[in-house]
Protein backbone atom coordinates (compact mmCIF):
# COMPACT_ATOMS: atom_id res chain seq x y z
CA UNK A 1 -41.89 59.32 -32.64
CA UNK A 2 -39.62 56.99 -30.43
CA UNK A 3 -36.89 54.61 -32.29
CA UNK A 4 -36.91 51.57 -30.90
CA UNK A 5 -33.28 50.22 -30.41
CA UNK A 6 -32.08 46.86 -29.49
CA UNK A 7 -31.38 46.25 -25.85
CA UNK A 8 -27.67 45.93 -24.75
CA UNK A 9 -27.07 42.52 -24.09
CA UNK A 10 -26.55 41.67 -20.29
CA UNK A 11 -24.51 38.79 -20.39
CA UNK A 12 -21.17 39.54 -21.26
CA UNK A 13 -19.59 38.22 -24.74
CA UNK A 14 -16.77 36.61 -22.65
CA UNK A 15 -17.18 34.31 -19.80
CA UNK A 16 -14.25 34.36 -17.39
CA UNK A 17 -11.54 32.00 -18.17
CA UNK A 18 -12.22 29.86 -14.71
CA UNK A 19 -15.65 29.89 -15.70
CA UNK A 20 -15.07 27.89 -18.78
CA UNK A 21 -12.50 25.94 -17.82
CA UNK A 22 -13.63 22.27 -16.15
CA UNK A 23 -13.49 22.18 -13.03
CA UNK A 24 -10.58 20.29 -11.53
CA UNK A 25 -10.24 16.18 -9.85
CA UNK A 26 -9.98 16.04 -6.09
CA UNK A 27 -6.89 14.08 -5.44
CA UNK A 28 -7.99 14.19 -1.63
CA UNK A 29 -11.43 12.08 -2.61
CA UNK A 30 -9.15 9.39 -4.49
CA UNK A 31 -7.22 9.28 -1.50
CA UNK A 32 -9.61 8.77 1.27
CA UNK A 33 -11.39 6.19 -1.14
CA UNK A 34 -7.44 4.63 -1.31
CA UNK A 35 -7.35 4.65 2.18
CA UNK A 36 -10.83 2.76 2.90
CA UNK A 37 -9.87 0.83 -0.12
CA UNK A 38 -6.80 -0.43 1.50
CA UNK A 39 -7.76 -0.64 4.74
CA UNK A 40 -11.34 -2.77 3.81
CA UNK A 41 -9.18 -5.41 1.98
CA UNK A 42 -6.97 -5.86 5.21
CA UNK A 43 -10.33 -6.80 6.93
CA UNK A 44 -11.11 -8.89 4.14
CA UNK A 45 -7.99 -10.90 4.30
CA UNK A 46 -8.28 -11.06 7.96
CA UNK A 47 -11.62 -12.57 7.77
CA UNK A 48 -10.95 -14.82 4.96
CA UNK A 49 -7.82 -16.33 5.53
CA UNK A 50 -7.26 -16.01 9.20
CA UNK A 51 -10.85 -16.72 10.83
CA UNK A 52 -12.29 -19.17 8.52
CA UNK A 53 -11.23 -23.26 8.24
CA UNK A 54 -11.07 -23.19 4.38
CA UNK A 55 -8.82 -20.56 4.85
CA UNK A 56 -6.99 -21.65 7.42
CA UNK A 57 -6.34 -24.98 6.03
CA UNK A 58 -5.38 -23.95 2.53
CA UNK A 59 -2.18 -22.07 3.94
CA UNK A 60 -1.12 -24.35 6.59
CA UNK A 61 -0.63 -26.46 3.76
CA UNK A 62 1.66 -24.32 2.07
CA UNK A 63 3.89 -23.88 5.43
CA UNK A 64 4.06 -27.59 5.84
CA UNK A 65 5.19 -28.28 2.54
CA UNK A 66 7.81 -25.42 3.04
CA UNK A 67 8.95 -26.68 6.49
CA UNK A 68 9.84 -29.65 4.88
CA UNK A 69 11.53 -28.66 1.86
CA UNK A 70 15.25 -28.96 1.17
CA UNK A 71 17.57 -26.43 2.07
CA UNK A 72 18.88 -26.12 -1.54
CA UNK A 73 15.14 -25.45 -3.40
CA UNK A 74 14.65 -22.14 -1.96
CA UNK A 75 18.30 -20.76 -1.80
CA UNK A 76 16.89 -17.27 -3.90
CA UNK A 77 15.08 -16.53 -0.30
CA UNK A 78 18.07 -17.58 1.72
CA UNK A 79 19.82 -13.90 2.12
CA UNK A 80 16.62 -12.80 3.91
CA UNK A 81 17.58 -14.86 6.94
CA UNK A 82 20.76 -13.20 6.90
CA UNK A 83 19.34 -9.61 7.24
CA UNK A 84 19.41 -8.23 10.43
CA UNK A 85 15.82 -6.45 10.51
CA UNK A 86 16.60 -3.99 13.14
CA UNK A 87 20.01 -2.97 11.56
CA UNK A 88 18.32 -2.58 7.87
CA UNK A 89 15.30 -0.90 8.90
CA UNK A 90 16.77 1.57 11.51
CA UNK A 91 19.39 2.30 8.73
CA UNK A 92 16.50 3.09 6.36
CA UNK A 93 14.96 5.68 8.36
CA UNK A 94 18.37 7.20 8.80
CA UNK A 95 18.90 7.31 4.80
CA UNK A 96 15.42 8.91 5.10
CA UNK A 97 16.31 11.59 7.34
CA UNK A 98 19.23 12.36 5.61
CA UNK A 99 17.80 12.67 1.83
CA UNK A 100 15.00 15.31 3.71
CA UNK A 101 18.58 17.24 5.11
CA UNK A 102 19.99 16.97 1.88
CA UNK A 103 17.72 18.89 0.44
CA UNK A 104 16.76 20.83 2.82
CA UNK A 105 13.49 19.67 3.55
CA UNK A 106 13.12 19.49 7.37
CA UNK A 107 9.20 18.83 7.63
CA UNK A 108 9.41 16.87 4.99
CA UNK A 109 11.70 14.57 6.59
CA UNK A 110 9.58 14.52 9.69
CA UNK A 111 6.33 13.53 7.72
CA UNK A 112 8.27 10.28 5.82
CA UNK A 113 9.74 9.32 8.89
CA UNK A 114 6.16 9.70 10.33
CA UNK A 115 5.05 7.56 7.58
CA UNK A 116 7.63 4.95 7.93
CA UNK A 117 7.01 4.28 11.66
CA UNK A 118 3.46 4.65 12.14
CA UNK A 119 2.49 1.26 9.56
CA UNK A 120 5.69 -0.37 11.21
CA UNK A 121 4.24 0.05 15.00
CA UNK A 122 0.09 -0.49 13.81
CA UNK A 123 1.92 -4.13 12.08
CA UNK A 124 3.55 -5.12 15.63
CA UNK A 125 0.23 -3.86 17.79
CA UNK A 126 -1.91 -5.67 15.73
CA UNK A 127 -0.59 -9.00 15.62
CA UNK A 128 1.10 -9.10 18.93
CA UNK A 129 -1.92 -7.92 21.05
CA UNK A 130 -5.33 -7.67 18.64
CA UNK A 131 -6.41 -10.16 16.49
CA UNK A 132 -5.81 -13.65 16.92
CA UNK A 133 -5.55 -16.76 14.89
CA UNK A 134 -8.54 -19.03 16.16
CA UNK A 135 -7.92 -22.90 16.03
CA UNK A 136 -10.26 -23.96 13.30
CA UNK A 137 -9.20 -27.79 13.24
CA UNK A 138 -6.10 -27.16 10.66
CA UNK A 139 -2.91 -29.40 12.41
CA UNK A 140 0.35 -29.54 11.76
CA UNK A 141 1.26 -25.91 11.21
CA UNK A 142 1.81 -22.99 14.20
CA UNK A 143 -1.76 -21.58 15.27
CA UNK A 144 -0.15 -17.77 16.79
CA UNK A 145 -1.06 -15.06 14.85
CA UNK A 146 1.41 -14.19 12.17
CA UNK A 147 -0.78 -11.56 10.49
CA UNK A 148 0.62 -9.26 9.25
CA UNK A 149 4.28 -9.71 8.03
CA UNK A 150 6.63 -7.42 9.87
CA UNK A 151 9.39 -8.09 7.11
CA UNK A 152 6.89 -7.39 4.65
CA UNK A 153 5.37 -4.40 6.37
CA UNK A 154 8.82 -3.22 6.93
CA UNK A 155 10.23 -3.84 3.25
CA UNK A 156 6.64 -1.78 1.64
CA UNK A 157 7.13 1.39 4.79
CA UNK A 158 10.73 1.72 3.49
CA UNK A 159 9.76 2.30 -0.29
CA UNK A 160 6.73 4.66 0.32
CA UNK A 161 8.74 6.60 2.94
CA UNK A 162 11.45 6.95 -0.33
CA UNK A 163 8.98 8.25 -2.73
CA UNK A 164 7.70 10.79 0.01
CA UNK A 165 11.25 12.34 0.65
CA UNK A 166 12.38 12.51 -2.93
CA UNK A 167 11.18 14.98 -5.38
CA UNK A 168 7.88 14.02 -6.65
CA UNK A 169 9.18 13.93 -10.51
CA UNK A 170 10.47 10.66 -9.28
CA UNK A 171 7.88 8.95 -6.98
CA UNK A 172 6.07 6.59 -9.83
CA UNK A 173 9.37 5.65 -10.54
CA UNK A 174 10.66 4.94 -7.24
CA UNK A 175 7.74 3.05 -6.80
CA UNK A 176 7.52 0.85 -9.77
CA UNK A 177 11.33 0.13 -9.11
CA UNK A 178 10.98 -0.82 -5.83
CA UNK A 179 7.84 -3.16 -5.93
CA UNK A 180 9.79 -6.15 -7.35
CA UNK A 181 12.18 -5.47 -3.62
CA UNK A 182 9.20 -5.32 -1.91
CA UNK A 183 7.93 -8.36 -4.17
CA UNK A 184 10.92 -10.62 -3.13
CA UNK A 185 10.68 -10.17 0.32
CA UNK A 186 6.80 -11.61 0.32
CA UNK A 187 7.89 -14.29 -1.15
CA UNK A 188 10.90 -15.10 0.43
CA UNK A 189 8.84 -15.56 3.90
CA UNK A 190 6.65 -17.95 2.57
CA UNK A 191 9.17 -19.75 0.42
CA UNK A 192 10.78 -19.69 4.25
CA UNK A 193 7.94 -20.80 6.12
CA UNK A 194 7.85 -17.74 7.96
CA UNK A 195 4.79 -16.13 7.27
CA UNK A 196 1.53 -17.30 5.28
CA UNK A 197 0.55 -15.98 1.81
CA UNK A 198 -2.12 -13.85 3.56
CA UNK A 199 0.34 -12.41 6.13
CA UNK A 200 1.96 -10.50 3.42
CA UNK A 201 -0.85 -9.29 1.53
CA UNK A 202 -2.01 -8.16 4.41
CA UNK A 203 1.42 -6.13 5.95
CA UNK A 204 1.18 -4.49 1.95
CA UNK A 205 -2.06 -3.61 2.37
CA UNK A 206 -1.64 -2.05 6.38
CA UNK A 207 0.82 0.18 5.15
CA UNK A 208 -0.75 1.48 2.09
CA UNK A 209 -4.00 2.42 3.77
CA UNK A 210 -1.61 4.24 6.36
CA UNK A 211 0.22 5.79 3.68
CA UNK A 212 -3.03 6.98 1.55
CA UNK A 213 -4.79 8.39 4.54
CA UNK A 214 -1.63 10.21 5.62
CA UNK A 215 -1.61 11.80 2.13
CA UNK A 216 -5.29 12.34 2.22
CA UNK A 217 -5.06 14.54 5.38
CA UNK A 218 -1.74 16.46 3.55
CA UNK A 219 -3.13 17.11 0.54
CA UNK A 220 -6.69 18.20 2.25
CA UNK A 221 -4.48 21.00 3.57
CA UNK A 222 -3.37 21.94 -0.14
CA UNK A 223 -5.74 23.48 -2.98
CA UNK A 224 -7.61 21.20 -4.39
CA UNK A 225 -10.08 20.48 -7.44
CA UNK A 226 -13.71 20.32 -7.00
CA UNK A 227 -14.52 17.18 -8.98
CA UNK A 228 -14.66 13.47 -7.35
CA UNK A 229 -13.46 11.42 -10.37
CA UNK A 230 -15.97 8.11 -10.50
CA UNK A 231 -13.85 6.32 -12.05
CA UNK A 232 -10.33 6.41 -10.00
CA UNK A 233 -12.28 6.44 -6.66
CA UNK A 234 -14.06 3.26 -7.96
CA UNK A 235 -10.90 1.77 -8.62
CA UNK A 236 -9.59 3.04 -5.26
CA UNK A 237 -12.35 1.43 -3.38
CA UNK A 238 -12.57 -2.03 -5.08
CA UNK A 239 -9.24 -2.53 -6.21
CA UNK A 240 -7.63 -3.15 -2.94
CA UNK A 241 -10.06 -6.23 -2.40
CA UNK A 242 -10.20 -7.64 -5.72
CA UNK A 243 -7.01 -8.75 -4.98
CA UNK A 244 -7.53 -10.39 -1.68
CA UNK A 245 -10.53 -12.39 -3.46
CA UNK A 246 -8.17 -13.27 -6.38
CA UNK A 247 -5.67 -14.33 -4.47
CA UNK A 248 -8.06 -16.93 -2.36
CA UNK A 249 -9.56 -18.40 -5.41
CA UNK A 250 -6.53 -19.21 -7.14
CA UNK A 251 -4.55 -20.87 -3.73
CA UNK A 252 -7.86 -22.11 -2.92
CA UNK A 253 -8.55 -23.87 -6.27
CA UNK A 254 -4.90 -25.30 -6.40
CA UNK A 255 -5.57 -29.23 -6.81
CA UNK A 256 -2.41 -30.36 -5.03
CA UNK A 257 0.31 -28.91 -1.81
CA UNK A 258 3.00 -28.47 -4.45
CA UNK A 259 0.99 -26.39 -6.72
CA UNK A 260 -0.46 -24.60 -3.99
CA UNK A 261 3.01 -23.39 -2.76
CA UNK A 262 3.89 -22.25 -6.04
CA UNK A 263 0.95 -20.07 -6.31
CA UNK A 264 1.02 -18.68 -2.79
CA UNK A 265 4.81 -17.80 -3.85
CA UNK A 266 3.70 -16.02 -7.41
CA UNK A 267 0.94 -14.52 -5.53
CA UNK A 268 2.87 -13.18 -2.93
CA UNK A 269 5.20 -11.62 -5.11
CA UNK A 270 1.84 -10.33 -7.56
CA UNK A 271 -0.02 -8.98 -4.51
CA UNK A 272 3.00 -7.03 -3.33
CA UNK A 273 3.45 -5.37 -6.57
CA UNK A 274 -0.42 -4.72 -7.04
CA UNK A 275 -0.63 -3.17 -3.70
CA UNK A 276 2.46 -0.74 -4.45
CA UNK A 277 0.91 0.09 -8.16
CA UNK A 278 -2.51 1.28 -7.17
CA UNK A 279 -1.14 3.47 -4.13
CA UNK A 280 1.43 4.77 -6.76
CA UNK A 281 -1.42 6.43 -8.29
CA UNK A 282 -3.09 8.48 -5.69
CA UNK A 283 0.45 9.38 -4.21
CA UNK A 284 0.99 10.68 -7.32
CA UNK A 285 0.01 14.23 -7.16
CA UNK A 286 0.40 14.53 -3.47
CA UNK A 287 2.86 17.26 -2.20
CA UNK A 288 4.19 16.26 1.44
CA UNK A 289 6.87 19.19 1.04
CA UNK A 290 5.03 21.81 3.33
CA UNK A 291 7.84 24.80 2.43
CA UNK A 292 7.00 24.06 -1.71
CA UNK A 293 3.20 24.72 -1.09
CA UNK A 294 4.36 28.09 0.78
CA UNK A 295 6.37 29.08 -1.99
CA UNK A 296 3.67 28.03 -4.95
CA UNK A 297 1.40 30.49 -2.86
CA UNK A 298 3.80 33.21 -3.10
């Protein structure tokens, strides 16, 4: 008579640990949705500002009233006219080659200096030679293109290309530092009459989108997790131009030129530090050092 016995189970009592284990968030999808992010809200402000009268006429406003106000009202922004641009910013990428040699990071060096001149050179080419500021009817204020801000562009390349070449332990912090520097200088051009409130939005926003899809095409060279994260690449993606629109209702809905040049000031300053806060994010997580991945594979 045949005993029946219980059949050996075939799946095993023990999954493998990387079985079980979630799987982990793509820091290369938030980045590419950073990048469009970025990159759509600089057409946004383009269009919005730049080629449309209401636009147009709301921030001519703002440079008339600061063309003719005393010399004494905006002393805070006065040191920016000081600054020799080309001295600063060639110094800057000098203090980043040398942090990169300091720690003896060669490609890294050549990636933030990469990073630092590629926004800085797409700023100049695109408002020196492609896009234009259309005369809508708005008098009184200079119709050549002033978008974007090459201070501004300048002032955001500088910090990013700093939290690149130093250790990544400290690249939230370098950031959140930095973006009242970066802050200052956007509105000290307006509070100068140099550039409109959309200018430097827009030079924040070039440089980001530069940055993130710099990092995007690093870090797709680098392990990565499996899992697009809805939620950050939403953010990522909408962000960028939730701040643009923001920006035009409030200086839009001002009800007089005084109050108007005190919000395209505040929001010049609020934009910049927006801007800087969601790329900290992404950057986050990014290694730009190729020589640590090679060693973290070993």
């Amino acid at each position: 008579m045949a005993v029946l016995t219980p059949e050996t189970p075939t799946v095993p009592l023990s999954a493998p640990r990387h079985a079980l284990a979630p799987r982990r968030r793509s820091r290369t999808a938030v980045l590419v949705a950073a990048a469009i992010g970025f990159a759509g809200a600089f057409v946004v402000a383009y269009l919005l500002f730049v080629r449309t009268e209401a636009g147009q006429r709301a921030e001519d406003g703002v440079v008339r009233f600061a063309q003719n106000l005393p010399r004494s009202t905006v002393d805070w922004a006065r040191p920016l006219a000081g600054i020799d641009g080309v001295e600063v910013f060639g110094a800057a990428g000098i203090v980043i080659v040398a942090l990169a040699v300091l720690r003896k990071r060669f490609a890294l060096g050549v990636t933030a200096l990469v990073l630092y001149l590629l926004p800085l050179a797409a700023a100049q080419l695109l408002k020196i030679y492609l896009l234009d500021r259309p005369d809508v009817g708005s008098a009184g204020a200079p119709h050549h293109n002033s978008f974007p801000s090459g201070h501004v562009s300048a002032a955001t390349a500088v910090l990013l290309a700093l939290a690149v070449v130093l250790p990544a332990r400290f690249r939230t912090w370098v950031l959140a530092v930095g973006a009242p520097g970066v802050a200052w200088v956007a509105a000290a051009t307006v509070a100068l009459s140099w550039h409109r409130l959309s200018d430097t939005v827009g030079a924040c926003l070039l440089v980001a989108a530069v940055v993130s899809a710099g990092a995007a095409v690093v870090s797709a060279r680098r392990p990565d997790g499996g899992r697009i994260p809805v939620v950050l690449t939403a953010v990522a993606l909408l962000a960028p131009s939730a701040v643009v629109l923001g920006g035009y209702v409030v200086l839009a809905s001002a009800t007089s030129v005084p109050a108007r040049f005190v919000a395209a000031l505040v929001l010049a300053a609020l934009s910049a530090v927006a801007v800087v806060l969601l790329a900290a994010g992404p950057l986050r997580r990014v290694n730009f050092d190729p020589s640590g991945a090679r060693n973290r594979l070993r």
